[in-house]
N, C-alpha and C. Protein backbone atom coordinates (compact mmCIF):
# COMPACT_ATOMS: atom_id res chain seq x y z
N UNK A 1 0.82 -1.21 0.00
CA UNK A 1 0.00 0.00 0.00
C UNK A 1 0.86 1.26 0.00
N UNK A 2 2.19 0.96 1.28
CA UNK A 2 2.57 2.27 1.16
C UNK A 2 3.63 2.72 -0.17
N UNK A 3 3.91 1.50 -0.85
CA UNK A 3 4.78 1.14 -2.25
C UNK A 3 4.08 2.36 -3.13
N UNK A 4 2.70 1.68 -3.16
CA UNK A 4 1.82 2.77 -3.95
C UNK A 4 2.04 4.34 -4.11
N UNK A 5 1.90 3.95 -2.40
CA UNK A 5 1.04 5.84 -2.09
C UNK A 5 2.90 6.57 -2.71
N UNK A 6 4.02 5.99 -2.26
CA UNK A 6 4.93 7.09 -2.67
C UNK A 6 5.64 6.92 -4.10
N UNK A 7 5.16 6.02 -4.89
CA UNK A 7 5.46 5.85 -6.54
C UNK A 7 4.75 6.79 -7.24
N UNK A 8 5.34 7.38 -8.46
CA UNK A 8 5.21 7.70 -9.39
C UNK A 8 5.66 7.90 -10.27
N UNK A 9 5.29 7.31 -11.39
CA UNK A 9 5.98 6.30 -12.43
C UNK A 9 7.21 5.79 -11.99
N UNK A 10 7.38 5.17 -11.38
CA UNK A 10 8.45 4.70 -11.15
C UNK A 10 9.53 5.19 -10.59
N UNK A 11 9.10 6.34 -9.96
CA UNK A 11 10.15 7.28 -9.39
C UNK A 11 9.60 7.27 -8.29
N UNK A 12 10.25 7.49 -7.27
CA UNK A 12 9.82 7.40 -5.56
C UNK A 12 9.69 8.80 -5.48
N UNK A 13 8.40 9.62 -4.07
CA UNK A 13 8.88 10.94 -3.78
C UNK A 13 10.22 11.35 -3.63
N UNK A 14 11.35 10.14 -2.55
CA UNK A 14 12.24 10.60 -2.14
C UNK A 14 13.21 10.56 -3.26
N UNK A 15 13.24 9.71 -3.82
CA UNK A 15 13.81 10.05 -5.48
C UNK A 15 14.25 11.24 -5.69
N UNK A 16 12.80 11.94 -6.03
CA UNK A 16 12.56 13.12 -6.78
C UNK A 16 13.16 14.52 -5.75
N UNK A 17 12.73 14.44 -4.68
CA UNK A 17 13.13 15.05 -3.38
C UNK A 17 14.56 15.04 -3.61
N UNK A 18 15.52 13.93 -3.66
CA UNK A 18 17.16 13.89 -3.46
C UNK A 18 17.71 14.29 -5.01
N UNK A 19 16.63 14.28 -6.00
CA UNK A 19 17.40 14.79 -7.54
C UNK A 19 17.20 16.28 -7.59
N UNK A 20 15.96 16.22 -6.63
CA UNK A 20 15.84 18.69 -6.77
C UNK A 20 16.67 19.22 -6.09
N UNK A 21 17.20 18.45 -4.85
CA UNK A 21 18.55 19.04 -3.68
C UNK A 21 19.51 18.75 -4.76
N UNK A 22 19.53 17.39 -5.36
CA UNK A 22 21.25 17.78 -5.67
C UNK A 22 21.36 18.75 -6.83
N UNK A 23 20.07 18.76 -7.92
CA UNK A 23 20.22 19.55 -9.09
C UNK A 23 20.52 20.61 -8.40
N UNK A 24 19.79 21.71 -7.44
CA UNK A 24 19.51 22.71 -6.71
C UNK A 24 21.09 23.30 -5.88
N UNK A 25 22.03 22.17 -5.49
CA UNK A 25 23.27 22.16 -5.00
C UNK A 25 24.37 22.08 -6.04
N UNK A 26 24.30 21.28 -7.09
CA UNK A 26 25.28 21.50 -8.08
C UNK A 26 25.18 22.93 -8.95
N UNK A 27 26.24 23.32 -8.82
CA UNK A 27 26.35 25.05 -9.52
C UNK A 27 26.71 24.51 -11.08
N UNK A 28 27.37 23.60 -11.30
CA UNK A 28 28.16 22.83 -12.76
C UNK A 28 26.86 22.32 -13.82
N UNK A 29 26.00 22.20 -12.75
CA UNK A 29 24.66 21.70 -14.59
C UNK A 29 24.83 21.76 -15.56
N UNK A 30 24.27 21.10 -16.25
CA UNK A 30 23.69 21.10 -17.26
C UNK A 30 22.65 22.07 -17.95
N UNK A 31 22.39 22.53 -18.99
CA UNK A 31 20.63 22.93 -19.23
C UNK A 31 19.97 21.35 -19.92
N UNK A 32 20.48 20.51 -19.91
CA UNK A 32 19.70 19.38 -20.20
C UNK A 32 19.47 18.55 -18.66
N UNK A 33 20.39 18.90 -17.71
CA UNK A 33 20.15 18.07 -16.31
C UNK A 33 18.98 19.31 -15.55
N UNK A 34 19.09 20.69 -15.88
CA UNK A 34 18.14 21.75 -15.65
C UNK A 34 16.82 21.24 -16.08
N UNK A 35 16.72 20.91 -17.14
CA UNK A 35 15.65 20.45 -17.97
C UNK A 35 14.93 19.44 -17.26
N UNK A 36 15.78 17.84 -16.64
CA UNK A 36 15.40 16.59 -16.27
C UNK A 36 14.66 16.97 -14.17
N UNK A 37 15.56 17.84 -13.74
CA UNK A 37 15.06 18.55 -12.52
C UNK A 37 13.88 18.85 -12.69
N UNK A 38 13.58 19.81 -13.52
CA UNK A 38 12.81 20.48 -13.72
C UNK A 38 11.06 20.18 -13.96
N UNK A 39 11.42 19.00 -15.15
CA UNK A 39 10.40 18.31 -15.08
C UNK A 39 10.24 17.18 -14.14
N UNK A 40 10.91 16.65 -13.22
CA UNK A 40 10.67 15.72 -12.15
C UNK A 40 10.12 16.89 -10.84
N UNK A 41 10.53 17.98 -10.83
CA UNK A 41 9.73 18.43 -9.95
C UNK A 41 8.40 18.92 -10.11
N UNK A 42 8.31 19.14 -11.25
CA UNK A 42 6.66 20.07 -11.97
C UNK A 42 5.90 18.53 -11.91
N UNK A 43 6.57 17.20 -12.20
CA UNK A 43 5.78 15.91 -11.84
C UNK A 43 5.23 15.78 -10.80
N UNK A 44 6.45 15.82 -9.64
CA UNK A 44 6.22 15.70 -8.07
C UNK A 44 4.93 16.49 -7.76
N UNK A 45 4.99 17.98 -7.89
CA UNK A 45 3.99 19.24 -7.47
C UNK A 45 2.93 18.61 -8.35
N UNK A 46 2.35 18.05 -9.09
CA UNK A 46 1.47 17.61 -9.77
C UNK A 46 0.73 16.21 -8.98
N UNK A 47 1.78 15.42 -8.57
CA UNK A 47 1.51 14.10 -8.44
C UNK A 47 0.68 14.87 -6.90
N UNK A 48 1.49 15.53 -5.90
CA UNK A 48 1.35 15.73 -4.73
C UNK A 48 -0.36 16.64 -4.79
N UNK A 49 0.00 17.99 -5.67
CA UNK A 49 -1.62 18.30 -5.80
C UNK A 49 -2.70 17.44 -5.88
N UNK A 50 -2.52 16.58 -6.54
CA UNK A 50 -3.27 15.96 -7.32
C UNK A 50 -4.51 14.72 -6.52
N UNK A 51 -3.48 14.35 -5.06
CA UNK A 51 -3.91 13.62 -3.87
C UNK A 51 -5.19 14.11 -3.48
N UNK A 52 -6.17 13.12 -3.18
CA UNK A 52 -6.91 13.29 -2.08
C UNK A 52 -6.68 13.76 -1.05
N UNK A 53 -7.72 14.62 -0.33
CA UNK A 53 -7.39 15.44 1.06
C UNK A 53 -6.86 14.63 2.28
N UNK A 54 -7.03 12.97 2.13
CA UNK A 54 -6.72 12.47 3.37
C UNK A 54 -5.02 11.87 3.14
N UNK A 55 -5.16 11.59 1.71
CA UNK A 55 -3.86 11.07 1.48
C UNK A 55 -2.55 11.98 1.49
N UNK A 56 -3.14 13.46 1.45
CA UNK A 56 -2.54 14.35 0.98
C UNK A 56 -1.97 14.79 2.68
N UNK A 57 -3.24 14.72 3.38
CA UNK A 57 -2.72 14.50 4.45
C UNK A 57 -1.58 13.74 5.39
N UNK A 58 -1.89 12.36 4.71
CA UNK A 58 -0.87 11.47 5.37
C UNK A 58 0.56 10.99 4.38
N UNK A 59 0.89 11.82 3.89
CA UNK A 59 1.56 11.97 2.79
C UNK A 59 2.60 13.07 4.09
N UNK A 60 1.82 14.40 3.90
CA UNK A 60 2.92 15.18 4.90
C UNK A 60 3.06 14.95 6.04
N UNK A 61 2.25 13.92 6.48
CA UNK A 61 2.70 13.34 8.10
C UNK A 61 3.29 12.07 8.01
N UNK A 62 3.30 11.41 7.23
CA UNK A 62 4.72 10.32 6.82
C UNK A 62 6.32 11.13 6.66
N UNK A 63 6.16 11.80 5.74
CA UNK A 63 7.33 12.88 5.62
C UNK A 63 7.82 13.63 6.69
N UNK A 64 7.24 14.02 7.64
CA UNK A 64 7.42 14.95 8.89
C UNK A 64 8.02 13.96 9.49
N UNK A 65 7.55 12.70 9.29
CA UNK A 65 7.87 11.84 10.82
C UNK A 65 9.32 10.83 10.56
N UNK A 66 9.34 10.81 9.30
CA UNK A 66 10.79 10.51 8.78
C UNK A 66 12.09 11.34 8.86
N UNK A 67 11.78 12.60 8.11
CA UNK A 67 12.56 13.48 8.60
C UNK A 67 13.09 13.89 9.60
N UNK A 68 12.19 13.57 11.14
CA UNK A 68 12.24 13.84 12.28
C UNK A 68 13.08 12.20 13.07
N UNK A 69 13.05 11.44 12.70
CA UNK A 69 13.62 9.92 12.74
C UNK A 69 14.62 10.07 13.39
N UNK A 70 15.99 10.65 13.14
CA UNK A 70 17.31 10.54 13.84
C UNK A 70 17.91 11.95 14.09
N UNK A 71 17.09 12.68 14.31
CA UNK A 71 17.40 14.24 15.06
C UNK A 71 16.99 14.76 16.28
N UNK A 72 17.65 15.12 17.30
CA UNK A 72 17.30 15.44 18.48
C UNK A 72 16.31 16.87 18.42
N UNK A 73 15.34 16.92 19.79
CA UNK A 73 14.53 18.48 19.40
C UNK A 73 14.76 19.89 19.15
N UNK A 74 16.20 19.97 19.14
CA UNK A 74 16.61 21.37 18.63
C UNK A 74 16.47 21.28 16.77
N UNK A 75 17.39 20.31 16.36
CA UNK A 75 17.25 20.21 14.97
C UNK A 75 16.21 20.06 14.56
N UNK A 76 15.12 19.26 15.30
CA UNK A 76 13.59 19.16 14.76
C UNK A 76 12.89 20.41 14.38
N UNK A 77 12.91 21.51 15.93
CA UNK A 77 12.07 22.55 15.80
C UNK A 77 12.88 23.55 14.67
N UNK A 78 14.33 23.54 14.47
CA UNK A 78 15.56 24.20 13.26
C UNK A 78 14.56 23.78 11.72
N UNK A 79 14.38 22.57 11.65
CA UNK A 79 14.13 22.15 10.68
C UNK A 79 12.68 22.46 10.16
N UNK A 80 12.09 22.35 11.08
CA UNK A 80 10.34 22.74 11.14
C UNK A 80 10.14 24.29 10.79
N UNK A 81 11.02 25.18 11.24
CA UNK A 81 10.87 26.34 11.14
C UNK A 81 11.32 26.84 10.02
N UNK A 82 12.42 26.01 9.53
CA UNK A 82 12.84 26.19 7.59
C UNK A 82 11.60 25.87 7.30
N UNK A 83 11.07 24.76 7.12
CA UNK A 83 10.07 23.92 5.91
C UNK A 83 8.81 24.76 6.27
N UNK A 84 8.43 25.43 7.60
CA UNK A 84 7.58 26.41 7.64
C UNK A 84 7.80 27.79 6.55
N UNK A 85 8.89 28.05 7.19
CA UNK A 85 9.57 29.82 5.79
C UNK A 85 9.28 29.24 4.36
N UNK A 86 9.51 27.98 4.26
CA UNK A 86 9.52 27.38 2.66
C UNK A 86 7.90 27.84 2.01
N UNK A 87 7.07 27.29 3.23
CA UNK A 87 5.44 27.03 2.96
C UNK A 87 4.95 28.52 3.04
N UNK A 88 5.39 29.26 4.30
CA UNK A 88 4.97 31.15 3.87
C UNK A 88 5.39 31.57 2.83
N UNK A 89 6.56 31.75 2.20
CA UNK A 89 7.22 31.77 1.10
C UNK A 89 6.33 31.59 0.02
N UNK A 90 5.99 29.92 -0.14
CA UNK A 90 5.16 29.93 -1.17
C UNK A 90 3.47 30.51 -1.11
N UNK A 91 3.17 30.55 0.06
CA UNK A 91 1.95 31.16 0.51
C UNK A 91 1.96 32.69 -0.28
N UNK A 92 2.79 33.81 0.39
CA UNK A 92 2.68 35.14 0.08
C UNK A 92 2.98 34.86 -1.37
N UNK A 93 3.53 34.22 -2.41
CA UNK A 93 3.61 34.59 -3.60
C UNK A 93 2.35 34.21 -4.29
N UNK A 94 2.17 33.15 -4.03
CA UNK A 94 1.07 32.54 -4.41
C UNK A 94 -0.35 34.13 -4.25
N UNK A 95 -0.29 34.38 -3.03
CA UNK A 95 -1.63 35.09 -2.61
C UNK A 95 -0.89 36.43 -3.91
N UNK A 96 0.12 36.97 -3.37
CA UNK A 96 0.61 38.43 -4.90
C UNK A 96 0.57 37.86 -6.14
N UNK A 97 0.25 36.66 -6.61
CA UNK A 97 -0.32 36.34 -8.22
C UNK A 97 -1.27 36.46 -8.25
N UNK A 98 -1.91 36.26 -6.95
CA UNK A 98 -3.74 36.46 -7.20
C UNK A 98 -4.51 37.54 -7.13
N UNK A 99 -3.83 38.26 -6.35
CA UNK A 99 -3.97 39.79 -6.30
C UNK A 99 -3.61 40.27 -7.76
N UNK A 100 -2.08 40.89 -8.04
CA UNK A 100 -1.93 40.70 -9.34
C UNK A 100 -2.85 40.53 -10.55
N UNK A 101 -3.46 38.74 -11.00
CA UNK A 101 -3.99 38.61 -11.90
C UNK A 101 -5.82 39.45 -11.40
N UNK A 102 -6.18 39.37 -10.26
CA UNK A 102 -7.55 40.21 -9.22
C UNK A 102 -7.30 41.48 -10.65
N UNK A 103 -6.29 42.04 -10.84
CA UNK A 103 -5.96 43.91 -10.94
C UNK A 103 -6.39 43.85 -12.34
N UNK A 104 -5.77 42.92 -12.90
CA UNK A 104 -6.10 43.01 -14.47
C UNK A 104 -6.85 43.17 -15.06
């Protein structure tokens, strides 16, 4: 079951997760390895939208609880408070496109 829930096409989330860090960390790319990032992550954000509300749910509470696996509670709440800035981050832009396209 849980084989399922984190495949797509044949690519695992964490797959896709460890090819956007390293594309994202290598300065030397490619524009054809730019390219292969690129579309494995526009997959991921697709596959992940794309979930049911409960799965979608237990999707980020599988992930939370892995991540959290072999780190003591300073690095937890360190880490929580990045992947929080990540999610405001995408929040406020998200809301100034909508405003934005609102004006037009």
């Amino acid at each position: 079951m849980l084989q399922w829930f984190f495949t797509l096409h044949s690519v695992t989330v964490f797959d896709c997760i460890t090819l956007h860090f390293y594309y994202a960390l290598n300065t030397s790319d490619t524009v054809r390895e730019n390219n292969v990032s690129n579309n494995t992550y526009k997959a991921l954000v697709s596959y992940i939208t794309s979930l049911p509300p409960k799965q979608f749910i237990l999707l980020s509470s599988l992930i939370g609880i892995l991540l959290i696996d072999s780190i003591d509670a300073k690095d937890q709440i360190i880490l929580g408070k990045f992947i929080n800035n990540i999610g405001q981050t995408i929040l406020t832009a998200a809301a100034q496109e909508k405003i934005n396209k609102k004006d037009k």
